[in-house]
PDB file of N, CA and C in Angstrom:
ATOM      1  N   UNK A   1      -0.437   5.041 -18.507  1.00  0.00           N
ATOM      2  CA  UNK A   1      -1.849   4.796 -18.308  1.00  0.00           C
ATOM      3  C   UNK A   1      -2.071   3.370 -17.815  1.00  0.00           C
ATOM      4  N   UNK A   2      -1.227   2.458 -18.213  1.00  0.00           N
ATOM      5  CA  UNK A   2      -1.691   0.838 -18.138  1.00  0.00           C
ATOM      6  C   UNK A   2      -1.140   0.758 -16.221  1.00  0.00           C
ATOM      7  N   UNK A   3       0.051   1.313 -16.109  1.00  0.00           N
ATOM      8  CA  UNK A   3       0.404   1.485 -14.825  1.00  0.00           C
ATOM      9  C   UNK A   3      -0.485   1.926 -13.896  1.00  0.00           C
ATOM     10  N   UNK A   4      -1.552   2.823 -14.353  1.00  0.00           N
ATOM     11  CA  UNK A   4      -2.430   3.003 -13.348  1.00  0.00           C
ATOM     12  C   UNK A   4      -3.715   2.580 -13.111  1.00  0.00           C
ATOM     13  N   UNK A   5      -4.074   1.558 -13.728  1.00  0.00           N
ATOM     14  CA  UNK A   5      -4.756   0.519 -13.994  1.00  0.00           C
ATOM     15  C   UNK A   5      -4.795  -0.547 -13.297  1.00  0.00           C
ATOM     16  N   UNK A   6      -3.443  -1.039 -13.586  1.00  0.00           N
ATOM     17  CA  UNK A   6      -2.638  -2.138 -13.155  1.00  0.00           C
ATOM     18  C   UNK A   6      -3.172  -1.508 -11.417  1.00  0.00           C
ATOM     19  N   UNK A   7      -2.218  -0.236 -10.796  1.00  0.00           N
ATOM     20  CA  UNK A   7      -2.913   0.005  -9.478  1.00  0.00           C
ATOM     21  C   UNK A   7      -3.600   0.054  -8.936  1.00  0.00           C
ATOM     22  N   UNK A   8      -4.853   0.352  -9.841  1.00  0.00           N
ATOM     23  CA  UNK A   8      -6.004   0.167  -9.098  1.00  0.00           C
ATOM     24  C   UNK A   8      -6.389  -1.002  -9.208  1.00  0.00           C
ATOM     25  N   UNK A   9      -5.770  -1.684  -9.734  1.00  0.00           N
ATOM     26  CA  UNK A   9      -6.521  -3.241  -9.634  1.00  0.00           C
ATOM     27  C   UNK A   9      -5.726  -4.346  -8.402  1.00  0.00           C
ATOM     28  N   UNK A  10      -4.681  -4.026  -8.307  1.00  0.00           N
ATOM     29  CA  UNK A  10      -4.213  -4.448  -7.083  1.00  0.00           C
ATOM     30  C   UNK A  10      -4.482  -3.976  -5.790  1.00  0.00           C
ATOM     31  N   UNK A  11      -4.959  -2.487  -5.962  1.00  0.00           N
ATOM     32  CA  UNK A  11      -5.357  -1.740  -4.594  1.00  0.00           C
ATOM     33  C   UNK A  11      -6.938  -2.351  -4.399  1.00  0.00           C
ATOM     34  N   UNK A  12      -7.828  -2.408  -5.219  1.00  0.00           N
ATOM     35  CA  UNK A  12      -8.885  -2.964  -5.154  1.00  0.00           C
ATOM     36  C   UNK A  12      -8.775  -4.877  -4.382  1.00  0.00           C
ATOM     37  N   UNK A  13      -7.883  -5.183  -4.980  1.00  0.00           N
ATOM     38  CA  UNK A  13      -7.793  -6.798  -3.902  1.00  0.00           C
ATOM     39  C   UNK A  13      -7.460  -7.238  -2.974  1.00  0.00           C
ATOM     40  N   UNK A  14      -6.418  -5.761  -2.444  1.00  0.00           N
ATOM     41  CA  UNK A  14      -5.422  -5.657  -1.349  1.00  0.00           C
ATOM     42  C   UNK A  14      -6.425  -5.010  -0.109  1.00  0.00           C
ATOM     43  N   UNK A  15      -8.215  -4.482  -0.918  1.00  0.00           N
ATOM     44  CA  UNK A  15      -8.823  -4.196   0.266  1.00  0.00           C
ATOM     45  C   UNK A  15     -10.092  -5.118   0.125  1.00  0.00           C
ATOM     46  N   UNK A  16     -10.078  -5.808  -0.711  1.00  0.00           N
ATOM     47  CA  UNK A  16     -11.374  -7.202  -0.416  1.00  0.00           C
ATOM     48  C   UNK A  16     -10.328  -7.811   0.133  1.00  0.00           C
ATOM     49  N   UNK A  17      -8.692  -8.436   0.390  1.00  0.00           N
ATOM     50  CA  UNK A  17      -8.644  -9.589   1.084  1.00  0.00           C
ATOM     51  C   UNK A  17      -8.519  -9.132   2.574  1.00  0.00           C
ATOM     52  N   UNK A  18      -8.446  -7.322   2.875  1.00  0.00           N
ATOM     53  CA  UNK A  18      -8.226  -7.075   3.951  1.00  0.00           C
ATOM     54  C   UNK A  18      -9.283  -6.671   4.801  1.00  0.00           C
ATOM     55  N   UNK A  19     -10.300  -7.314   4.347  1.00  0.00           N
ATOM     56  CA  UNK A  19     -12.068  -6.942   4.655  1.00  0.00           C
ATOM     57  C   UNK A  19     -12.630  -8.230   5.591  1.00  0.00           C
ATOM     58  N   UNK A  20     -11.795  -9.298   4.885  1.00  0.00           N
ATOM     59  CA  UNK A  20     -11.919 -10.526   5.680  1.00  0.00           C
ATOM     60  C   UNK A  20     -11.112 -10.903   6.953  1.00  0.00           C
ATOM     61  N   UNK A  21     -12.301 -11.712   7.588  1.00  0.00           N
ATOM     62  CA  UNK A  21     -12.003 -11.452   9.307  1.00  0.00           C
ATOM     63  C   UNK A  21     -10.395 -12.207   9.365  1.00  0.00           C
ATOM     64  N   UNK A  22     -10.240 -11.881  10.671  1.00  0.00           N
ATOM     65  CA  UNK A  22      -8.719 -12.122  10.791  1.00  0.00           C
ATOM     66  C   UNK A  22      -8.243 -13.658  11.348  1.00  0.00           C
ATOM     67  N   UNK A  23      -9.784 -14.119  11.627  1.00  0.00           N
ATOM     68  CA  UNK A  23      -9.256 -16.088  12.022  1.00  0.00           C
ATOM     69  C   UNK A  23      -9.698 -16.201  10.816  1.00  0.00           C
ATOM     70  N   UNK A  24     -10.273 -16.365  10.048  1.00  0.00           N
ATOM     71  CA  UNK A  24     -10.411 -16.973   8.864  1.00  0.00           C
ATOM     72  C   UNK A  24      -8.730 -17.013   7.887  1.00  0.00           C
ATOM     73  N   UNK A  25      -8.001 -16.094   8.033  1.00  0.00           N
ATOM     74  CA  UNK A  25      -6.662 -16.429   7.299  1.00  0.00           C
ATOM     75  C   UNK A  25      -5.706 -17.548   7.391  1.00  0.00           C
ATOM     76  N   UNK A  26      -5.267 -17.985   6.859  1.00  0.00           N
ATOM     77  CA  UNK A  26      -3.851 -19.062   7.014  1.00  0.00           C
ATOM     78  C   UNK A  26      -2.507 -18.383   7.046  1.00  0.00           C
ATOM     79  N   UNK A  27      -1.571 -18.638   7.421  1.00  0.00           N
ATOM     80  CA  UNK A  27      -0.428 -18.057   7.128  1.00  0.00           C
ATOM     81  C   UNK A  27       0.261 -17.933   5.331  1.00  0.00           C
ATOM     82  N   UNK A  28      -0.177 -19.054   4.522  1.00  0.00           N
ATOM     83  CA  UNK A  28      -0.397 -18.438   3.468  1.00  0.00           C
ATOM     84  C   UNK A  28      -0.892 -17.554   2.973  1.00  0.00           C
ATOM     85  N   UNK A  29      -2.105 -17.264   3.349  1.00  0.00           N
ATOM     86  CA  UNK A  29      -2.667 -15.996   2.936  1.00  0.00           C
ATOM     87  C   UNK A  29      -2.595 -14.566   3.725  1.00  0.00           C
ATOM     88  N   UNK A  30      -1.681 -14.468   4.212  1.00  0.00           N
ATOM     89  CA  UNK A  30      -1.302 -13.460   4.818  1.00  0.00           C
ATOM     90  C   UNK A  30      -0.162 -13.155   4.126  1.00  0.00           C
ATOM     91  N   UNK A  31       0.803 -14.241   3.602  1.00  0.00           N
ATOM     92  CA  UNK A  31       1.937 -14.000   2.844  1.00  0.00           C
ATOM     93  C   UNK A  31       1.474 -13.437   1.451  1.00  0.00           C
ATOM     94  N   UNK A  32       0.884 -14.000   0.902  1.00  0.00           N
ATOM     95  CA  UNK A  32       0.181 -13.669  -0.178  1.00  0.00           C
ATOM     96  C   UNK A  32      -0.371 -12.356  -0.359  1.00  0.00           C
ATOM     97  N   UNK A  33      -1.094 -11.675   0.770  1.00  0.00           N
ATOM     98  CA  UNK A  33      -1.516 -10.178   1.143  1.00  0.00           C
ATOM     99  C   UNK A  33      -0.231  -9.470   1.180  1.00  0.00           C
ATOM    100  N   UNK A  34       0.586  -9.714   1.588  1.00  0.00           N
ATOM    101  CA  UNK A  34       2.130  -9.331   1.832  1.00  0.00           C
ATOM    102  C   UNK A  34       2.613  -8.841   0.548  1.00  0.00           C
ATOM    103  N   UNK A  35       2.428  -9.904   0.031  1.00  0.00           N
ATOM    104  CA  UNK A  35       3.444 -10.067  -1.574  1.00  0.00           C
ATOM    105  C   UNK A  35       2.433  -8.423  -2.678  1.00  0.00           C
ATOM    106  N   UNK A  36       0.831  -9.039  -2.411  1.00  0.00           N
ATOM    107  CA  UNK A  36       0.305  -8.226  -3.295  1.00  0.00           C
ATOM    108  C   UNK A  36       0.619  -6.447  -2.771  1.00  0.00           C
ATOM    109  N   UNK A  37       0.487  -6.725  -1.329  1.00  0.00           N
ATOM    110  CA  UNK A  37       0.889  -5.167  -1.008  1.00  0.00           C
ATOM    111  C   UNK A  37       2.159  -4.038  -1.712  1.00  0.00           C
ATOM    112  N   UNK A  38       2.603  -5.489  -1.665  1.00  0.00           N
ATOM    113  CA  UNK A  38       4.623  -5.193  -2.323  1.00  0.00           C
ATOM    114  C   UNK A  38       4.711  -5.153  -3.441  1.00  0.00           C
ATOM    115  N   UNK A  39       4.099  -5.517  -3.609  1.00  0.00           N
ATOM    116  CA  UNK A  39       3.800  -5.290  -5.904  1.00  0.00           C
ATOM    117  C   UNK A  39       2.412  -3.763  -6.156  1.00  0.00           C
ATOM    118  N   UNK A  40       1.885  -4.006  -5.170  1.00  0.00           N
ATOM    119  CA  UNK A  40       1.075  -2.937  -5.343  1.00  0.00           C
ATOM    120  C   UNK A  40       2.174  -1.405  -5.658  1.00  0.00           C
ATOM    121  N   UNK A  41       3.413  -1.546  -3.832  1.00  0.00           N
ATOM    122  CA  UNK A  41       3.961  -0.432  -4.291  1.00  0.00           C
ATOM    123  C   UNK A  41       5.068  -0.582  -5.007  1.00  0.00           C
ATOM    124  N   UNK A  42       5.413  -1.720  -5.506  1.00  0.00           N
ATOM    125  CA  UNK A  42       6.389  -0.953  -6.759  1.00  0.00           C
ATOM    126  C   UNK A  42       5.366  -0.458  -8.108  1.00  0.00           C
ATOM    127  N   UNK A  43       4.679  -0.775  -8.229  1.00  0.00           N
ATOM    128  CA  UNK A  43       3.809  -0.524  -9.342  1.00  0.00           C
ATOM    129  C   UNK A  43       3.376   0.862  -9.279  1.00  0.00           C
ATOM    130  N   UNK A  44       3.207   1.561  -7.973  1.00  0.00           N
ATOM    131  CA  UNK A  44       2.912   3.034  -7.753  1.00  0.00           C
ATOM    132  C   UNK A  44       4.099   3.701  -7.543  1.00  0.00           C
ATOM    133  N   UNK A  45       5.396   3.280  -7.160  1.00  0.00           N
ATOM    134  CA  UNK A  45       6.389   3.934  -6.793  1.00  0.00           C
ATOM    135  C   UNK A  45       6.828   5.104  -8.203  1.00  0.00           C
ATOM    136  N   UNK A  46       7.083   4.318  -9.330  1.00  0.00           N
ATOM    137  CA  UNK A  46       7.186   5.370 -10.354  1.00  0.00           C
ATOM    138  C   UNK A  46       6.679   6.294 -10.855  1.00  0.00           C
ATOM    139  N   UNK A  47       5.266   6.329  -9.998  1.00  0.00           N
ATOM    140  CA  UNK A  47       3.936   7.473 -10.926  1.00  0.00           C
ATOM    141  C   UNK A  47       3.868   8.304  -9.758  1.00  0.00           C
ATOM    142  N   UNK A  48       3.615   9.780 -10.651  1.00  0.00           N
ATOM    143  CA  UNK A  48       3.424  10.986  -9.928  1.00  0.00           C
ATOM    144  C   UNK A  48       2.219  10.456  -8.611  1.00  0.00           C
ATOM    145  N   UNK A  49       1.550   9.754  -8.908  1.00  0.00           N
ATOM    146  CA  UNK A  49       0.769   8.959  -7.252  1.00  0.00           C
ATOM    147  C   UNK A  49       1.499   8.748  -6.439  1.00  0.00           C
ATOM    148  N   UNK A  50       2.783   7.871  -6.495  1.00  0.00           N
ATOM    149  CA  UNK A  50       3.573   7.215  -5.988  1.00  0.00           C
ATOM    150  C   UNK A  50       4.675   8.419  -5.054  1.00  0.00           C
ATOM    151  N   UNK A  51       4.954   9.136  -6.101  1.00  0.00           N
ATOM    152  CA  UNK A  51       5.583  10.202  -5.753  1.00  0.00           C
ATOM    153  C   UNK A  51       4.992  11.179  -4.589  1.00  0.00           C
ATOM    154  N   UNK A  52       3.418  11.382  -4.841  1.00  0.00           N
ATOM    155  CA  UNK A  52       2.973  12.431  -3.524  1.00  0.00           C
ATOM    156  C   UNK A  52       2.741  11.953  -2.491  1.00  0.00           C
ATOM    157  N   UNK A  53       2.373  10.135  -2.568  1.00  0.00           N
ATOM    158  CA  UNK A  53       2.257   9.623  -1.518  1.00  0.00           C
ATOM    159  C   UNK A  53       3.592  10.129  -0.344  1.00  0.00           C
ATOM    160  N   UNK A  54       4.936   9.546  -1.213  1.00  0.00           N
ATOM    161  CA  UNK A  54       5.713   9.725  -1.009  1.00  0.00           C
ATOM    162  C   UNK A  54       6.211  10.798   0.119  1.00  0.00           C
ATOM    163  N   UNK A  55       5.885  12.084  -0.576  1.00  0.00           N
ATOM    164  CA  UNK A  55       6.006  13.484  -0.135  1.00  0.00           C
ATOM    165  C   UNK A  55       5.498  13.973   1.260  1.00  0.00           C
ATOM    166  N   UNK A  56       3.802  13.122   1.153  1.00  0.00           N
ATOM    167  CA  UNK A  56       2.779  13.105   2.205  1.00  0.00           C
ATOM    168  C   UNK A  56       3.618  12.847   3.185  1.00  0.00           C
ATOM    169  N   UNK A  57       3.557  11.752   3.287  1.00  0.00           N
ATOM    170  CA  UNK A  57       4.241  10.852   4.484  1.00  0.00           C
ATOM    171  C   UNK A  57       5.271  10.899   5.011  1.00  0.00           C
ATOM    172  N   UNK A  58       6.361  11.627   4.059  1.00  0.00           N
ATOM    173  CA  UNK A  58       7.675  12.118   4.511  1.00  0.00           C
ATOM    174  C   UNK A  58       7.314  13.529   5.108  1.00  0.00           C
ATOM    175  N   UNK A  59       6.656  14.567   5.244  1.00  0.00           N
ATOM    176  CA  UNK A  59       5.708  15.376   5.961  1.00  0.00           C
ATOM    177  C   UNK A  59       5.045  15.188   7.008  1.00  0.00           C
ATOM    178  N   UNK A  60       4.474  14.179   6.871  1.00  0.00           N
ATOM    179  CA  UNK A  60       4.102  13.601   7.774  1.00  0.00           C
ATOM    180  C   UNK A  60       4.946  12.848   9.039  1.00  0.00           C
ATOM    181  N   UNK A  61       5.488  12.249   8.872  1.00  0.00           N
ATOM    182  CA  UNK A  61       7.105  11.911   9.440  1.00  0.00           C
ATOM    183  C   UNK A  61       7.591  13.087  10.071  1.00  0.00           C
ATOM    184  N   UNK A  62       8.068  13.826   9.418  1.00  0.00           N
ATOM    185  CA  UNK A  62       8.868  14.933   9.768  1.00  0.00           C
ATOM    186  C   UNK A  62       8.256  15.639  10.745  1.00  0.00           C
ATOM    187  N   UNK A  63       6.506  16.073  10.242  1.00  0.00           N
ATOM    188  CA  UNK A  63       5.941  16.618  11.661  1.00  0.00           C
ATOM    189  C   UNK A  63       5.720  16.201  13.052  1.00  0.00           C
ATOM    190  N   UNK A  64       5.804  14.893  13.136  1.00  0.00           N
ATOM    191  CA  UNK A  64       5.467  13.868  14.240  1.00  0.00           C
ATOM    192  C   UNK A  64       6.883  14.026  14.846  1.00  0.00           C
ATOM    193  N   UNK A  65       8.171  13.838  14.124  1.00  0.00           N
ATOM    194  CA  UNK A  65       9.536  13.662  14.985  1.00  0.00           C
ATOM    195  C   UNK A  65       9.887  15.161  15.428  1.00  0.00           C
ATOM    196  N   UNK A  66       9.069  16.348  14.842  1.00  0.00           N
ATOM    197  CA  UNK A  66       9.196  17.603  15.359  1.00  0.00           C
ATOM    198  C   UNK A  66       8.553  18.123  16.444  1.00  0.00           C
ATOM    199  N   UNK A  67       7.540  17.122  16.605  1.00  0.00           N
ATOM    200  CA  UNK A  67       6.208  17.386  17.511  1.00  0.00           C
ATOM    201  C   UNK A  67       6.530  16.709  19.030  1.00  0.00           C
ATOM    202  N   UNK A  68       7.234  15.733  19.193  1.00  0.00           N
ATOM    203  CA  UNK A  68       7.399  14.874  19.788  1.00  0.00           C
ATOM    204  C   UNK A  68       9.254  15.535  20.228  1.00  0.00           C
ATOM    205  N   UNK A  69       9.386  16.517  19.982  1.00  0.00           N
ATOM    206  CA  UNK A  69      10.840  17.406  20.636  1.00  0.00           C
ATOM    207  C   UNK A  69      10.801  18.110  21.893  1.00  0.00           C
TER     208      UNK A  69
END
């Protein structure tokens, strides 16, 4: 439960800092967006969320490199 908490609270900051215009950033704070993205997904990687994302997209993948034959 705390794990998915924890996610939504990083997914929630990872889209206010990505709301802000794109000259306003520094290269710090782009690293910083970086880092939170990357903690966002290990933090989802272990939960059944993490997992369908997972599934999605590997589906997703798969249909595009089938489509594109």
């Amino acid at each position: 439960m705390l794990t998915i908490n924890v996610a939504v609270l990083l997914a929630v900051i990872v889209i206010v800092r990505l709301r802000r215009r794109t000259e306003a950033r520094s290269r710090f704070d782009e690293k910083l967006t970086v880092a939170i993205v990357l903690a966002l997904g290990i933090v989802l990687a272990p939960t059944a969320v993490g997992q369908g994302l997972l599934d999605g997209l590997t589906q997703l993948a798969s249909g595009i490199s089938q489509a594109s034959r």
